[in-house]
Protein backbone atom coordinates (compact mmCIF):
# COMPACT_ATOMS: atom_id res chain seq x y z
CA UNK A 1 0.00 0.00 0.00
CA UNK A 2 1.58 3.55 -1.11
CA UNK A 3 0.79 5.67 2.26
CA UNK A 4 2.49 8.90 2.93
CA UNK A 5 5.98 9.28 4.74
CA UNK A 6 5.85 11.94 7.12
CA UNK A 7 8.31 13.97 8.72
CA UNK A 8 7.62 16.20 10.84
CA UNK A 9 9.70 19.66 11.74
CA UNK A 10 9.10 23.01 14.03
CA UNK A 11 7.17 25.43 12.55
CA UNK A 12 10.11 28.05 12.41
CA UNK A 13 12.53 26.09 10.48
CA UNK A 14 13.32 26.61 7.00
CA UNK A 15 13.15 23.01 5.81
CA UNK A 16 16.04 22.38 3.25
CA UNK A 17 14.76 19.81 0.35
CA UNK A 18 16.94 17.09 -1.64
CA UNK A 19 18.42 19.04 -4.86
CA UNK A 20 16.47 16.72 -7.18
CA UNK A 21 12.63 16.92 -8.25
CA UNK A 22 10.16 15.43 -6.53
CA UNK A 23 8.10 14.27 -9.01
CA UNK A 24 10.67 11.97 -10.83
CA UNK A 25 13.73 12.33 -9.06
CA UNK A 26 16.22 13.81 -11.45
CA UNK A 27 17.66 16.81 -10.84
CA UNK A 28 15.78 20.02 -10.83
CA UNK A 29 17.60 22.23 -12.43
CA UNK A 30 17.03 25.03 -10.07
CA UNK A 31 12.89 24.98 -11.20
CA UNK A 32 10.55 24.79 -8.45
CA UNK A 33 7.18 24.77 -7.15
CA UNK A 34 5.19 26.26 -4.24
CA UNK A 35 3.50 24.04 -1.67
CA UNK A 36 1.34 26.04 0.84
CA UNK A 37 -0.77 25.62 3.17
CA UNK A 38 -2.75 27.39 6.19
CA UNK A 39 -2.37 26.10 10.16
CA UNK A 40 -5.15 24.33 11.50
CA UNK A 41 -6.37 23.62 15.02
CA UNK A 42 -9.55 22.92 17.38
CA UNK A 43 -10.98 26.69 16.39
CA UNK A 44 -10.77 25.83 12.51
CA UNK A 45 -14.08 24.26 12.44
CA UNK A 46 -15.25 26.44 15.24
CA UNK A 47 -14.48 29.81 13.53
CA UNK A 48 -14.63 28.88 10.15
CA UNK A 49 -11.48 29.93 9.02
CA UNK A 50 -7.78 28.63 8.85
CA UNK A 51 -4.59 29.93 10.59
CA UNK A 52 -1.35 31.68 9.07
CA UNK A 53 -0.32 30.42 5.67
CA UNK A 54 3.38 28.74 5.78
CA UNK A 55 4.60 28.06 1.99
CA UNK A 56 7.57 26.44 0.88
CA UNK A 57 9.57 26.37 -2.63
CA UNK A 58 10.28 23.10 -3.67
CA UNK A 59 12.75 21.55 -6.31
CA UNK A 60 10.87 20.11 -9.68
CA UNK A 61 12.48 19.74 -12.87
CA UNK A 62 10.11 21.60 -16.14
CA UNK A 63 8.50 18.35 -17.21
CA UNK A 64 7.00 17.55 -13.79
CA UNK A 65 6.19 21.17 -12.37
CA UNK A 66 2.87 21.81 -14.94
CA UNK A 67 2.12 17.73 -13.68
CA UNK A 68 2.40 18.05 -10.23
CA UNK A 69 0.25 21.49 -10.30
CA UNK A 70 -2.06 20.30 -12.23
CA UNK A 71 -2.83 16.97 -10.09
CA UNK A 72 -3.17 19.64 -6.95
CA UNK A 73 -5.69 21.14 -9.07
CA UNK A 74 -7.56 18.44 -9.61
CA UNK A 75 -7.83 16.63 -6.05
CA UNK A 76 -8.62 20.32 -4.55
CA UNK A 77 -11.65 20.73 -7.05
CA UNK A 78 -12.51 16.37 -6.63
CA UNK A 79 -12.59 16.70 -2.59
CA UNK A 80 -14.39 20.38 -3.16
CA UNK A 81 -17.21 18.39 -5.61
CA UNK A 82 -17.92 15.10 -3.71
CA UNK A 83 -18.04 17.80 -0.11
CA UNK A 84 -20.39 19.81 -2.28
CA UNK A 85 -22.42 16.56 -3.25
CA UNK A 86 -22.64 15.82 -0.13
CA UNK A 87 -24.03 18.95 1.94
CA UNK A 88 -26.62 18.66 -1.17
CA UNK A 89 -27.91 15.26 -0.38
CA UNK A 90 -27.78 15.67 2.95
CA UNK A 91 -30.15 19.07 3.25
CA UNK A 92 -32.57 16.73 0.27
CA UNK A 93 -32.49 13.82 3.01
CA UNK A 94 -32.98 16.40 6.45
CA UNK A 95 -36.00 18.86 6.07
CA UNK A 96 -37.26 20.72 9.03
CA UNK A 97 -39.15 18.11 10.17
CA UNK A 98 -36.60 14.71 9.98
CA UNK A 99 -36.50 12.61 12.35
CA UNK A 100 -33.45 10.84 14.13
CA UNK A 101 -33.09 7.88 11.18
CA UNK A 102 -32.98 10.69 8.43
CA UNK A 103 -30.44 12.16 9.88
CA UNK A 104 -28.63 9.33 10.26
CA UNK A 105 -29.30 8.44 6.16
CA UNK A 106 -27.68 11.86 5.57
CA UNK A 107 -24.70 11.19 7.41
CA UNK A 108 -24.14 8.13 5.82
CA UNK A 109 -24.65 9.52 2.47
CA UNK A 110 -22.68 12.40 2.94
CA UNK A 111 -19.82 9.56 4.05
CA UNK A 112 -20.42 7.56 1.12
CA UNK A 113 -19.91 10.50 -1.49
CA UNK A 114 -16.58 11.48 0.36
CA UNK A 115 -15.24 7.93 0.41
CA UNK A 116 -14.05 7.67 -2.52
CA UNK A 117 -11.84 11.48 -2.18
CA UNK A 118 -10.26 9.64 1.26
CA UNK A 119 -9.44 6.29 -0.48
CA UNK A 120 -8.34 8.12 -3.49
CA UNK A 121 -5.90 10.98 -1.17
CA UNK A 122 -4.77 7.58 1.03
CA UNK A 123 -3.86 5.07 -1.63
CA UNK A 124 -2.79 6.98 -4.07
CA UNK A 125 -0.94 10.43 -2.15
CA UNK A 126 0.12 13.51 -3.49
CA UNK A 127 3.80 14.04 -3.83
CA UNK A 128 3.68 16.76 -1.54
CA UNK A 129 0.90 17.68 1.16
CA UNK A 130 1.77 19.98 4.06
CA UNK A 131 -0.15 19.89 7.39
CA UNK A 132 0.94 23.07 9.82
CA UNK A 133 -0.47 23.33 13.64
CA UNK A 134 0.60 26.09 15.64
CA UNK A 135 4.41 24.75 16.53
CA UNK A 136 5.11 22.37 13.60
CA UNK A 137 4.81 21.07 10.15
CA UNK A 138 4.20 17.84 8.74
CA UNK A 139 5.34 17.22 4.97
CA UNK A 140 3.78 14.47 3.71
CA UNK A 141 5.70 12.70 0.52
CA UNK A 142 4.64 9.79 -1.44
CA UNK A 143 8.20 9.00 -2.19
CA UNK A 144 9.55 7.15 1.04
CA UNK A 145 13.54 7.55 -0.14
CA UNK A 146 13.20 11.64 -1.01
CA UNK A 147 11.05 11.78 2.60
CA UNK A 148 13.96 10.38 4.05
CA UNK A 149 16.81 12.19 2.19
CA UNK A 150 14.60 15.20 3.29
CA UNK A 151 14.80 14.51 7.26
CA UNK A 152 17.92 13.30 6.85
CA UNK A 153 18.67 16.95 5.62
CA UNK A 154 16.96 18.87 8.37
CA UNK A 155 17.75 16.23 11.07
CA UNK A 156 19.80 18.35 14.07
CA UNK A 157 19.34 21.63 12.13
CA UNK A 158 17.20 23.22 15.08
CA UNK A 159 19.23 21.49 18.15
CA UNK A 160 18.23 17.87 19.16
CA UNK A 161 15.25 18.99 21.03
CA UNK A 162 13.48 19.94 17.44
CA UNK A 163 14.98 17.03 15.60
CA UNK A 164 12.63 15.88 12.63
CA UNK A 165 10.33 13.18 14.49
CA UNK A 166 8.81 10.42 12.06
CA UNK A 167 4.84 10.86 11.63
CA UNK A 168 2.44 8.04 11.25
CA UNK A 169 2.83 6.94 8.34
């Protein structure tokens, strides 16, 4: 099974990245690409809106950067369609008047529609996904040997006590 390999560094390090592309592993010829993303934590839901933004510039050769962009593209507007299908059949299943086993039909449709976006994002992982709390960062590769070039890169840059620490993978 292709899960992610996740390393995990403080929030206030500049993570340094293999010189070679992520996508297909040659070198990148000094191209890269963004990755950002925004920090999350118990108020995100709460609030309604996302943290800080932390971005990061990372090595891909010219064949692979329209690829990989394009393939961010298309899982952001996938997950965005199936969560839109699903708010849509649940407000058709729960009216003002539904009882407790409607609203249990709309929760399982609404998990049924995003299914397929979870199995999709955990079999088959993006090259790159970034998940930021308030303290730290977790990259999340889909290539195991440039995830662990990559800590092996940052490892003891911030003192031992912010070493990269391995995330479930």
């Amino acid at each position: 099974m292709a899960f992610s390999t996740d390393v995990r560094l403080p929030r206030a390090l500049a993570p340094v990245f293999p010189d070679r592309c992520l996508g297909c592993g040659r070198p990148s010829q000094g191209g890269t690409l963004e990755f950002a993303s925004r920090s999350i934590g118990w108020w995100t839901p709460v609030l309604m809106k996302a943290g800080s933004r932390v971005s990061v510039a990372v090595p891909v050769c010219a064949a692979c950067r329209p690829r990989l962009a394009r393939q961010r593209r298309v899982r952001f507007l996938a997950a965005a369609a199936c969560a839109v299908g699903a708010a849509l059949a649940a407000m058709q299943v729960v009216g003002p008047e539904a009882g407790p086993a409607r609203r249990w039909i709309a929760a399982g449709l609404a998990l049924l529609l995003l299914a397929p976006v979870v199995a999709w994002q955990t079999w088959f992982p993006p090259a790159l996904e970034l998940t930021v709390m308030s303290g730290s960062v977790t990259y999340e590769f889909a290539d195991r040997d440039y995830a662990r070039e990559f800590e092996r890169l940052n490892a003891g840059r911030a003192g031992p006590a912010a070493a990269p620490e391995r995330g479930p993978s």
